[in-house]
PDB file of N, CA and C in Angstrom:
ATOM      1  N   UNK A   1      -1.079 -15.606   4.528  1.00  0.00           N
ATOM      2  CA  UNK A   1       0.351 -15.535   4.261  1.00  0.00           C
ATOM      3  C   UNK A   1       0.554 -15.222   2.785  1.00  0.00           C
ATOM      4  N   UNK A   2       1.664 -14.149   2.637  1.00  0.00           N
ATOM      5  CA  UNK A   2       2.042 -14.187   1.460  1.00  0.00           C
ATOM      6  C   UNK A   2       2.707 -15.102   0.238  1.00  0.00           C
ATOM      7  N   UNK A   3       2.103 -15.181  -0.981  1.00  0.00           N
ATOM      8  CA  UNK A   3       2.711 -16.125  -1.901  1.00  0.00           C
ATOM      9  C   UNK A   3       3.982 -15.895  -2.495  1.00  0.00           C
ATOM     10  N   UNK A   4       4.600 -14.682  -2.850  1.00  0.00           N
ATOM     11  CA  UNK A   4       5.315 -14.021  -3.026  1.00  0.00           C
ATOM     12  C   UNK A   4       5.388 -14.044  -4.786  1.00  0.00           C
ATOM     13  N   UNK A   5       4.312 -13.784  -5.023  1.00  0.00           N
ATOM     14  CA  UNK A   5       3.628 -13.753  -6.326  1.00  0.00           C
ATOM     15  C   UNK A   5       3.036 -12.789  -5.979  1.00  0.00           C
ATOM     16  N   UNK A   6       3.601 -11.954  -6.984  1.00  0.00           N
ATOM     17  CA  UNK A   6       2.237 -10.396  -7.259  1.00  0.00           C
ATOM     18  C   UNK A   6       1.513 -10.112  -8.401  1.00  0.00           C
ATOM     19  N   UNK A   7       0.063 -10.140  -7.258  1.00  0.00           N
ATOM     20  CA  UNK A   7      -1.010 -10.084  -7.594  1.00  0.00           C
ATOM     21  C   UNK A   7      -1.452  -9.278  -8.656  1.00  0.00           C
ATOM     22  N   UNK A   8      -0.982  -7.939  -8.788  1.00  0.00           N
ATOM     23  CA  UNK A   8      -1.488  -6.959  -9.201  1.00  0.00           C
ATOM     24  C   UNK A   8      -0.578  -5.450  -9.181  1.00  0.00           C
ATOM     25  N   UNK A   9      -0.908  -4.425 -10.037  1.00  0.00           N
ATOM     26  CA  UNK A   9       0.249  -3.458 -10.196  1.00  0.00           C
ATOM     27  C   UNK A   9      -0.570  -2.131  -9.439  1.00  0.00           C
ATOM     28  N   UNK A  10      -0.474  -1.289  -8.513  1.00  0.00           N
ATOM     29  CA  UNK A  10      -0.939  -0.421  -8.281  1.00  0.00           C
ATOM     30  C   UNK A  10      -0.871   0.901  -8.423  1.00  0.00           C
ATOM     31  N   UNK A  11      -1.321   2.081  -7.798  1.00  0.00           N
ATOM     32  CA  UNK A  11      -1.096   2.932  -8.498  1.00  0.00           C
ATOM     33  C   UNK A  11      -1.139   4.170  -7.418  1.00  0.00           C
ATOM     34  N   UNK A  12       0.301   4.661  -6.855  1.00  0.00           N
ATOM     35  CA  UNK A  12       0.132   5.258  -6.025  1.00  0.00           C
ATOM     36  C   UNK A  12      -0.568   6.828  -6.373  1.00  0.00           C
ATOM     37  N   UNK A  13      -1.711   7.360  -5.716  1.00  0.00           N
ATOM     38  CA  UNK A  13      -2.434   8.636  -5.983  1.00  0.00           C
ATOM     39  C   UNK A  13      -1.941   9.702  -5.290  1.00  0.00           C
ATOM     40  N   UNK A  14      -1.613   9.494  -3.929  1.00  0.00           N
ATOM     41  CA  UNK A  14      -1.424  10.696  -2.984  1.00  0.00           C
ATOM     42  C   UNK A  14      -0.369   9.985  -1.783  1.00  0.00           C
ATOM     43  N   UNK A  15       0.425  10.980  -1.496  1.00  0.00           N
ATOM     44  CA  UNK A  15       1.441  10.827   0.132  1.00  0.00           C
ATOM     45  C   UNK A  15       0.718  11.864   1.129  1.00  0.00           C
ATOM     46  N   UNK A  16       0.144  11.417   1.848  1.00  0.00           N
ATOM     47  CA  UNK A  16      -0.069  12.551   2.737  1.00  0.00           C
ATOM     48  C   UNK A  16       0.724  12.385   3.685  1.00  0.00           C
ATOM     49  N   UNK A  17       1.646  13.463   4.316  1.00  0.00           N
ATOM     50  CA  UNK A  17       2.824  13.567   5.075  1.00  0.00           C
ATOM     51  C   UNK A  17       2.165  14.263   6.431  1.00  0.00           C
ATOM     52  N   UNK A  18       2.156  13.371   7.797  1.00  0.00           N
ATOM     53  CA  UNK A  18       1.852  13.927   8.843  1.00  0.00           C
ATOM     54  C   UNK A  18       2.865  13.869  10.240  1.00  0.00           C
ATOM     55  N   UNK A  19       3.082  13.676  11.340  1.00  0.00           N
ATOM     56  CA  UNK A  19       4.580  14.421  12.080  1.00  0.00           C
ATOM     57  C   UNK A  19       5.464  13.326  11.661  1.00  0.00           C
ATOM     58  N   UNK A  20       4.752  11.973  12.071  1.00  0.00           N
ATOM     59  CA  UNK A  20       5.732  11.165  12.280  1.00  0.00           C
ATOM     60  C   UNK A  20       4.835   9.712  11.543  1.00  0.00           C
ATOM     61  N   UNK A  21       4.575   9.635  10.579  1.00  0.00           N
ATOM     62  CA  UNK A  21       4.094   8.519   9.868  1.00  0.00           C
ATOM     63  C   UNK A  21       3.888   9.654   8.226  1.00  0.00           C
ATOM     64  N   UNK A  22       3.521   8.245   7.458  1.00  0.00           N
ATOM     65  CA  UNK A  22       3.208   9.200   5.989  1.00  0.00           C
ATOM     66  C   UNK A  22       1.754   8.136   5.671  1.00  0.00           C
ATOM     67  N   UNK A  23       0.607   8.690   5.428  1.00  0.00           N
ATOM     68  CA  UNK A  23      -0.252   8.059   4.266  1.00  0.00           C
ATOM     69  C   UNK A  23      -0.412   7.911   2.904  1.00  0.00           C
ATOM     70  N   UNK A  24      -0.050   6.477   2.179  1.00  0.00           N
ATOM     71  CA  UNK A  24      -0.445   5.720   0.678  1.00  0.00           C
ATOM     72  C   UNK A  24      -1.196   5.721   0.414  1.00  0.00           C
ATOM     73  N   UNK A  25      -1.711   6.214  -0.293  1.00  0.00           N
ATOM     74  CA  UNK A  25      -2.934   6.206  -0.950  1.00  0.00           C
ATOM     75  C   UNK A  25      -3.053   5.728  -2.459  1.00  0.00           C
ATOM     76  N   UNK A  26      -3.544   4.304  -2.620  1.00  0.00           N
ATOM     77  CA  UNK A  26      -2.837   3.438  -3.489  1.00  0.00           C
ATOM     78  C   UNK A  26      -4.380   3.348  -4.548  1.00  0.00           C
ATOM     79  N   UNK A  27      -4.311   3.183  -6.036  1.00  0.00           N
ATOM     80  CA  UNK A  27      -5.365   2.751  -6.815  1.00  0.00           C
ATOM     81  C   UNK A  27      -4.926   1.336  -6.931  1.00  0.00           C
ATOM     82  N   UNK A  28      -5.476   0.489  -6.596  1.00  0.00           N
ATOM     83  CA  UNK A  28      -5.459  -1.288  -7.435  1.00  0.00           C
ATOM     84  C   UNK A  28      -6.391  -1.315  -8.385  1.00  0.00           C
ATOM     85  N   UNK A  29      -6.053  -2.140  -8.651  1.00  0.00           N
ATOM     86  CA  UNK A  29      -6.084  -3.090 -10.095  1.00  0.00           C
ATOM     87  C   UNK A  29      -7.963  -3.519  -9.954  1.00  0.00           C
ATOM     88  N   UNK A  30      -8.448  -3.359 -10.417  1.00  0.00           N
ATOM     89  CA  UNK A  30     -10.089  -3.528 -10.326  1.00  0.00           C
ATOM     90  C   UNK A  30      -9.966  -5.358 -10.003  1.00  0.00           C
ATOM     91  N   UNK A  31     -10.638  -5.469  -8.671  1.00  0.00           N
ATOM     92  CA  UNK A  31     -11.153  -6.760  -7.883  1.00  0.00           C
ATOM     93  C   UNK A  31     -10.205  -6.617  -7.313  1.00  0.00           C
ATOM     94  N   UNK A  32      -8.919  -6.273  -7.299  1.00  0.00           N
ATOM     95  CA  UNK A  32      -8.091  -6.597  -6.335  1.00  0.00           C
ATOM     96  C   UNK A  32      -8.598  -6.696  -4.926  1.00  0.00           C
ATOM     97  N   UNK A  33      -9.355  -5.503  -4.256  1.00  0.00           N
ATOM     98  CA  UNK A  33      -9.763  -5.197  -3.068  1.00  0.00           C
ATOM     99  C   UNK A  33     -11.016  -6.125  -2.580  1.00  0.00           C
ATOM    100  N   UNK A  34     -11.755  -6.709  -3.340  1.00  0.00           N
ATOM    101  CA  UNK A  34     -12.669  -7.679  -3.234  1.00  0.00           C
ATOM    102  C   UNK A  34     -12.360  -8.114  -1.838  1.00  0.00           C
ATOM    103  N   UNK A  35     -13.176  -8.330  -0.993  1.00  0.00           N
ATOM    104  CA  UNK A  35     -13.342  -9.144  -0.140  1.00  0.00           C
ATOM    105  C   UNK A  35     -12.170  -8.578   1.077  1.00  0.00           C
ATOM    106  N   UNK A  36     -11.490  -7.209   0.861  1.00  0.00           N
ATOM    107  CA  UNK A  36     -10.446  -6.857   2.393  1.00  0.00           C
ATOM    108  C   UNK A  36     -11.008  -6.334   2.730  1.00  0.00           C
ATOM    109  N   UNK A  37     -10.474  -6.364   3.863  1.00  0.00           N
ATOM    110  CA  UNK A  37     -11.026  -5.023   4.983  1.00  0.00           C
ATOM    111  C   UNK A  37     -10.624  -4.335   5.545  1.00  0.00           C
ATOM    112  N   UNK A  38     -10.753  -3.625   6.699  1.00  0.00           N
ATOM    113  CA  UNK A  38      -9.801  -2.921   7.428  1.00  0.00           C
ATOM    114  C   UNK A  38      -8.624  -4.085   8.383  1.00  0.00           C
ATOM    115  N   UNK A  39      -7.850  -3.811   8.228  1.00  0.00           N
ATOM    116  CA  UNK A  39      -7.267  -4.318   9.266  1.00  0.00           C
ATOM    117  C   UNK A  39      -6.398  -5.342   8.263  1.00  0.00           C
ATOM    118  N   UNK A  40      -6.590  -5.705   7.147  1.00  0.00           N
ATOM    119  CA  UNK A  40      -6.417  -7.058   6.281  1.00  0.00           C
ATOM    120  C   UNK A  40      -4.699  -6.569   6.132  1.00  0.00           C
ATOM    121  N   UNK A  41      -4.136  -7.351   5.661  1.00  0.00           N
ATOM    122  CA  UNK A  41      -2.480  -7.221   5.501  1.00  0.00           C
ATOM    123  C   UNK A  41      -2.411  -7.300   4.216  1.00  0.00           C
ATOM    124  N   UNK A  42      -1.523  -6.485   3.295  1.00  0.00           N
ATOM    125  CA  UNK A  42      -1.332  -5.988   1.799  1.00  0.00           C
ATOM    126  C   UNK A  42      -0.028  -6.380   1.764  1.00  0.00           C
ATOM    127  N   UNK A  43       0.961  -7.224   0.901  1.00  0.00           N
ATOM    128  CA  UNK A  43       2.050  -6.736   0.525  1.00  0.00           C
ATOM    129  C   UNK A  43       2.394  -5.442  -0.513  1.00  0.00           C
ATOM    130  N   UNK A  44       3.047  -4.417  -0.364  1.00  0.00           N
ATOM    131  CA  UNK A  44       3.203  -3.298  -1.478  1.00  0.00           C
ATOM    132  C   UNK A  44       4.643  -3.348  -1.366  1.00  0.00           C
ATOM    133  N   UNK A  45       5.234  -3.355  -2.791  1.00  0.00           N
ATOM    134  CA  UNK A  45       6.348  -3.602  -2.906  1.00  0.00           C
ATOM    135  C   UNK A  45       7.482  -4.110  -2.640  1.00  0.00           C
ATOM    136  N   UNK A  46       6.919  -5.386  -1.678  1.00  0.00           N
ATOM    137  CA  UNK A  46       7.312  -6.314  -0.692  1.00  0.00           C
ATOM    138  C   UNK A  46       7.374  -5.838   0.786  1.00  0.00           C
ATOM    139  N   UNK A  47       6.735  -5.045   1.135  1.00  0.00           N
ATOM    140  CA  UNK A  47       6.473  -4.541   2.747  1.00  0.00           C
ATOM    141  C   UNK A  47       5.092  -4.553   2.810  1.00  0.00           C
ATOM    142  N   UNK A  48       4.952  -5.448   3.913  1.00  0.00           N
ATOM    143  CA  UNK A  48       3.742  -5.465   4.618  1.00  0.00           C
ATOM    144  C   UNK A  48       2.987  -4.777   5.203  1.00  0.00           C
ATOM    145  N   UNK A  49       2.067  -4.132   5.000  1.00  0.00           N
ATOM    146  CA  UNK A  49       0.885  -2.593   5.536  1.00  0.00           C
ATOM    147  C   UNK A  49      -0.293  -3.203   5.695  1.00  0.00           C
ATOM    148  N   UNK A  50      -0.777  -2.683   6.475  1.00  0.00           N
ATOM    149  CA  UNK A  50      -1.931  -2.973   6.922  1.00  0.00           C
ATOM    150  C   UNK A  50      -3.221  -1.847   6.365  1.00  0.00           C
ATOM    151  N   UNK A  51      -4.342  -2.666   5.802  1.00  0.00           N
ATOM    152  CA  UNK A  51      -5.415  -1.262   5.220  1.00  0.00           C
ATOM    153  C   UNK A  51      -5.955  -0.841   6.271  1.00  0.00           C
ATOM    154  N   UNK A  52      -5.481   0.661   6.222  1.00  0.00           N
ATOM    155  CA  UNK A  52      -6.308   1.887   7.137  1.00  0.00           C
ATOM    156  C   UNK A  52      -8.101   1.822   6.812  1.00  0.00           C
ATOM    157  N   UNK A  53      -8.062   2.009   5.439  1.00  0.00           N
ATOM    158  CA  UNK A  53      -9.800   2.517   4.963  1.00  0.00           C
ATOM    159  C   UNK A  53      -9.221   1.773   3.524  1.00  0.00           C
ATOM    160  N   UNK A  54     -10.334   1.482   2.575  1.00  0.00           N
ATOM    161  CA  UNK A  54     -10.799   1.120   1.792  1.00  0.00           C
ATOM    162  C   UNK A  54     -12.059   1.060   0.898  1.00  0.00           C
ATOM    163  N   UNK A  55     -12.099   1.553  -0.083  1.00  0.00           N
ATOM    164  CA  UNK A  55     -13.632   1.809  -0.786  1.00  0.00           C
ATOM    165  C   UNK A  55     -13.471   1.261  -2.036  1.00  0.00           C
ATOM    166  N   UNK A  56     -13.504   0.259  -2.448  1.00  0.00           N
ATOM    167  CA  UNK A  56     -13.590  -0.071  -4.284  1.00  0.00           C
ATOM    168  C   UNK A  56     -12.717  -0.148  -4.396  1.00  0.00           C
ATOM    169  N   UNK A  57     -11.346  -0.054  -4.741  1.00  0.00           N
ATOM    170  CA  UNK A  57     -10.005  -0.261  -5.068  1.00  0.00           C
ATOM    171  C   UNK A  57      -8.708   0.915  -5.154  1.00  0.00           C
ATOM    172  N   UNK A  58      -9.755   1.619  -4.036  1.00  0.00           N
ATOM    173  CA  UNK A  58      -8.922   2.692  -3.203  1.00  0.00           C
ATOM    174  C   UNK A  58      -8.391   2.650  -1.898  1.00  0.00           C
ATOM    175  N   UNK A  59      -7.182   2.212  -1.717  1.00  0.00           N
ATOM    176  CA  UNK A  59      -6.476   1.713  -0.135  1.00  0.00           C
ATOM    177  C   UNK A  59      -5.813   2.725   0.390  1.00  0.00           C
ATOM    178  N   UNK A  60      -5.772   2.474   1.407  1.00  0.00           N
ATOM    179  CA  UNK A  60      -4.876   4.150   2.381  1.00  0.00           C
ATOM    180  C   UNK A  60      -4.218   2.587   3.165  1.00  0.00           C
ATOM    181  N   UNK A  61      -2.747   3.353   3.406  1.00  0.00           N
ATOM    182  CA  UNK A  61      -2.047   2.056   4.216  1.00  0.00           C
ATOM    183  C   UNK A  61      -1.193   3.769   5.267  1.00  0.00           C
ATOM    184  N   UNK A  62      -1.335   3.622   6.228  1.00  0.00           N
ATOM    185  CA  UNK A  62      -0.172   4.122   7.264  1.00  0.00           C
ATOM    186  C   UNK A  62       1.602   3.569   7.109  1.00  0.00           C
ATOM    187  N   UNK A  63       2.425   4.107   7.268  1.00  0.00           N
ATOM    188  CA  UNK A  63       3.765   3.972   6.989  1.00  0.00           C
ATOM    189  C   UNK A  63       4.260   4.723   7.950  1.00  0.00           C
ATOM    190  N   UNK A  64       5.001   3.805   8.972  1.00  0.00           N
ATOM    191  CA  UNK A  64       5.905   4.705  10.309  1.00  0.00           C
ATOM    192  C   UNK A  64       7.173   4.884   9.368  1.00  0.00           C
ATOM    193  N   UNK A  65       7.866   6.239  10.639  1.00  0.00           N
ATOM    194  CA  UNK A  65       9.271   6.248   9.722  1.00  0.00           C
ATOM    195  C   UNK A  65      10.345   5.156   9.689  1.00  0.00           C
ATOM    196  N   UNK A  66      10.014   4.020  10.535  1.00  0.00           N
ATOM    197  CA  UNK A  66      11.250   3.168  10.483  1.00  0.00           C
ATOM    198  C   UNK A  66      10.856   2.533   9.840  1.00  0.00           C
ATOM    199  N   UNK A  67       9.843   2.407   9.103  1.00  0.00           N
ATOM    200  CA  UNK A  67       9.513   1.386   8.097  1.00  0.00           C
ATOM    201  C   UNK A  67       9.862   2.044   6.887  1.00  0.00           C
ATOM    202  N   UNK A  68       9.807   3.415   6.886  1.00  0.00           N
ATOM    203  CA  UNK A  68      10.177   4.131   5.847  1.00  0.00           C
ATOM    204  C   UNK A  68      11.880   3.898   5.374  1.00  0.00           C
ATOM    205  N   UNK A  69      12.594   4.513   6.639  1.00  0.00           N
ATOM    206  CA  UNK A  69      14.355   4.028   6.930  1.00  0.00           C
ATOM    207  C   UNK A  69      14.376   2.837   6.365  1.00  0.00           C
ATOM    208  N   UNK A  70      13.472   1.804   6.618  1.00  0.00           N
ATOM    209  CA  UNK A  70      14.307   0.464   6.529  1.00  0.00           C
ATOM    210  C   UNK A  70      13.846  -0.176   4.714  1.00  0.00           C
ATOM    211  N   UNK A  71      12.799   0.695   4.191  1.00  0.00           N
ATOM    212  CA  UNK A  71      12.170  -0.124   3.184  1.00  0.00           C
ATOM    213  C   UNK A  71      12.442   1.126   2.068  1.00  0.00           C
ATOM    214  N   UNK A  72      12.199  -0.010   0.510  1.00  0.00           N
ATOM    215  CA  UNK A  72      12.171   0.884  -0.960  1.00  0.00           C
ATOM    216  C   UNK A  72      10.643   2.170  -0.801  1.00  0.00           C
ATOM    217  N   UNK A  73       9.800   1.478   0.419  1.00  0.00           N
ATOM    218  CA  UNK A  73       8.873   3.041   0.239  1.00  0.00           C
ATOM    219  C   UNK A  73       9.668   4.311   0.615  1.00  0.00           C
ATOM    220  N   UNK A  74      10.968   4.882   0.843  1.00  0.00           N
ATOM    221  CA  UNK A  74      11.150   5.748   0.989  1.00  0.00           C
ATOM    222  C   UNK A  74      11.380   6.594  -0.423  1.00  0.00           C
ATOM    223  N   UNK A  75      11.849   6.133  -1.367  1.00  0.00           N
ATOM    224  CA  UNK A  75      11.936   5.986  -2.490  1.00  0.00           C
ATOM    225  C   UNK A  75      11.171   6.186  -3.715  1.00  0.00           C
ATOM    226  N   UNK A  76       9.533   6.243  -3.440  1.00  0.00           N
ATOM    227  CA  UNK A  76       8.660   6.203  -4.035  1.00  0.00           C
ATOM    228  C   UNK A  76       8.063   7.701  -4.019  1.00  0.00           C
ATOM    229  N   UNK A  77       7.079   7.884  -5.341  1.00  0.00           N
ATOM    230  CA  UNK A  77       6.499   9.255  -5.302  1.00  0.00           C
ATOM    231  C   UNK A  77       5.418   8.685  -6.045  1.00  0.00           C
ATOM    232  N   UNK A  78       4.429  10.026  -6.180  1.00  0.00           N
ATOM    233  CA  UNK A  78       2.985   9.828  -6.741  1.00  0.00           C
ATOM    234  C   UNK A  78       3.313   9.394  -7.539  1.00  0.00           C
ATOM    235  N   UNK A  79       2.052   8.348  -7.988  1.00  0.00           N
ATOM    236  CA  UNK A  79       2.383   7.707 -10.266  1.00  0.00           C
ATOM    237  C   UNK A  79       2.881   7.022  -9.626  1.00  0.00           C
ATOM    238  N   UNK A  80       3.974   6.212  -8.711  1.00  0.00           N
ATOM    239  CA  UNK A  80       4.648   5.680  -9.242  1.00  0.00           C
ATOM    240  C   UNK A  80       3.428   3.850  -8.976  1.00  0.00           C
ATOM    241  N   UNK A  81       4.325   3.486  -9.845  1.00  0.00           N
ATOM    242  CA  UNK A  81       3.737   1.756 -10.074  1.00  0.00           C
ATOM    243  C   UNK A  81       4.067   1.159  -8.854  1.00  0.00           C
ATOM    244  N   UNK A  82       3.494   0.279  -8.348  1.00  0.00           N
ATOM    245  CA  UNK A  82       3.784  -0.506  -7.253  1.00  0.00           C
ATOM    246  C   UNK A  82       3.321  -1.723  -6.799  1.00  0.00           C
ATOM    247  N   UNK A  83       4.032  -2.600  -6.437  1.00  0.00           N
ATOM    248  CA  UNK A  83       3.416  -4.320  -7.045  1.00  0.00           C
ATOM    249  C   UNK A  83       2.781  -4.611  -5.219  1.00  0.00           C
ATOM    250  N   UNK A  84       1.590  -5.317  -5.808  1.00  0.00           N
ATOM    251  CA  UNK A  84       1.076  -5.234  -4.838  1.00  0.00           C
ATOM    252  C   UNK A  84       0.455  -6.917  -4.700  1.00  0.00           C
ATOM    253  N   UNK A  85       0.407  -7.474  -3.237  1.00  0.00           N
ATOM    254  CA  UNK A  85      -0.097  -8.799  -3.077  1.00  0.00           C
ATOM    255  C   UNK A  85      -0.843  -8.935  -1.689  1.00  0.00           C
ATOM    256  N   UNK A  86      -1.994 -10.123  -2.057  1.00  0.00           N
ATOM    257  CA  UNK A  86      -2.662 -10.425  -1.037  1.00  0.00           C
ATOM    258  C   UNK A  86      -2.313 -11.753  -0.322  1.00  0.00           C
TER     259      UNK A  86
END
């Protein structure tokens, strides 16, 4: 469960835009990723994603569009900063 304390500032790299979802492709904060895995639950910018893949403190999170409609990720572009919690 989330603390609603953030952890760490991230660093979005890439949107990859496919029909009907978009992929994050997020840099964290060195250790952040320690110990997740696939499947583990991320808060990013207070919405909850789940990690697709992960390597070192490189996260890919999936984003449907109603999560997009309903949340500040619609809002966001590469670079931008993004607070992130475990």
């Amino acid at each position: 469960m989330f603390t609603g304390i953030v952890s760490g500032k991230g660093n979005l790299k890439k949107i990859v835009k496919c029909e009907d979802y978009i992929s994050l492709i997020i840099q964290a904060p060195k250790g952040f990723a320690k110990n997740l895995s696939k499947g583990a639950s991320v808060s990013v910018n207070g919405v909850c994603l789940t990690v697709k893949k992960g390597r070192r403190d490189l996260l890919e999170f999936d984003v449907i569009e109603e999560t997009l409609k309903k949340t500040n990720l619609k809002n966001i572009s590469r670079s931008s900063k993004l607070n992130l919690e475990r």
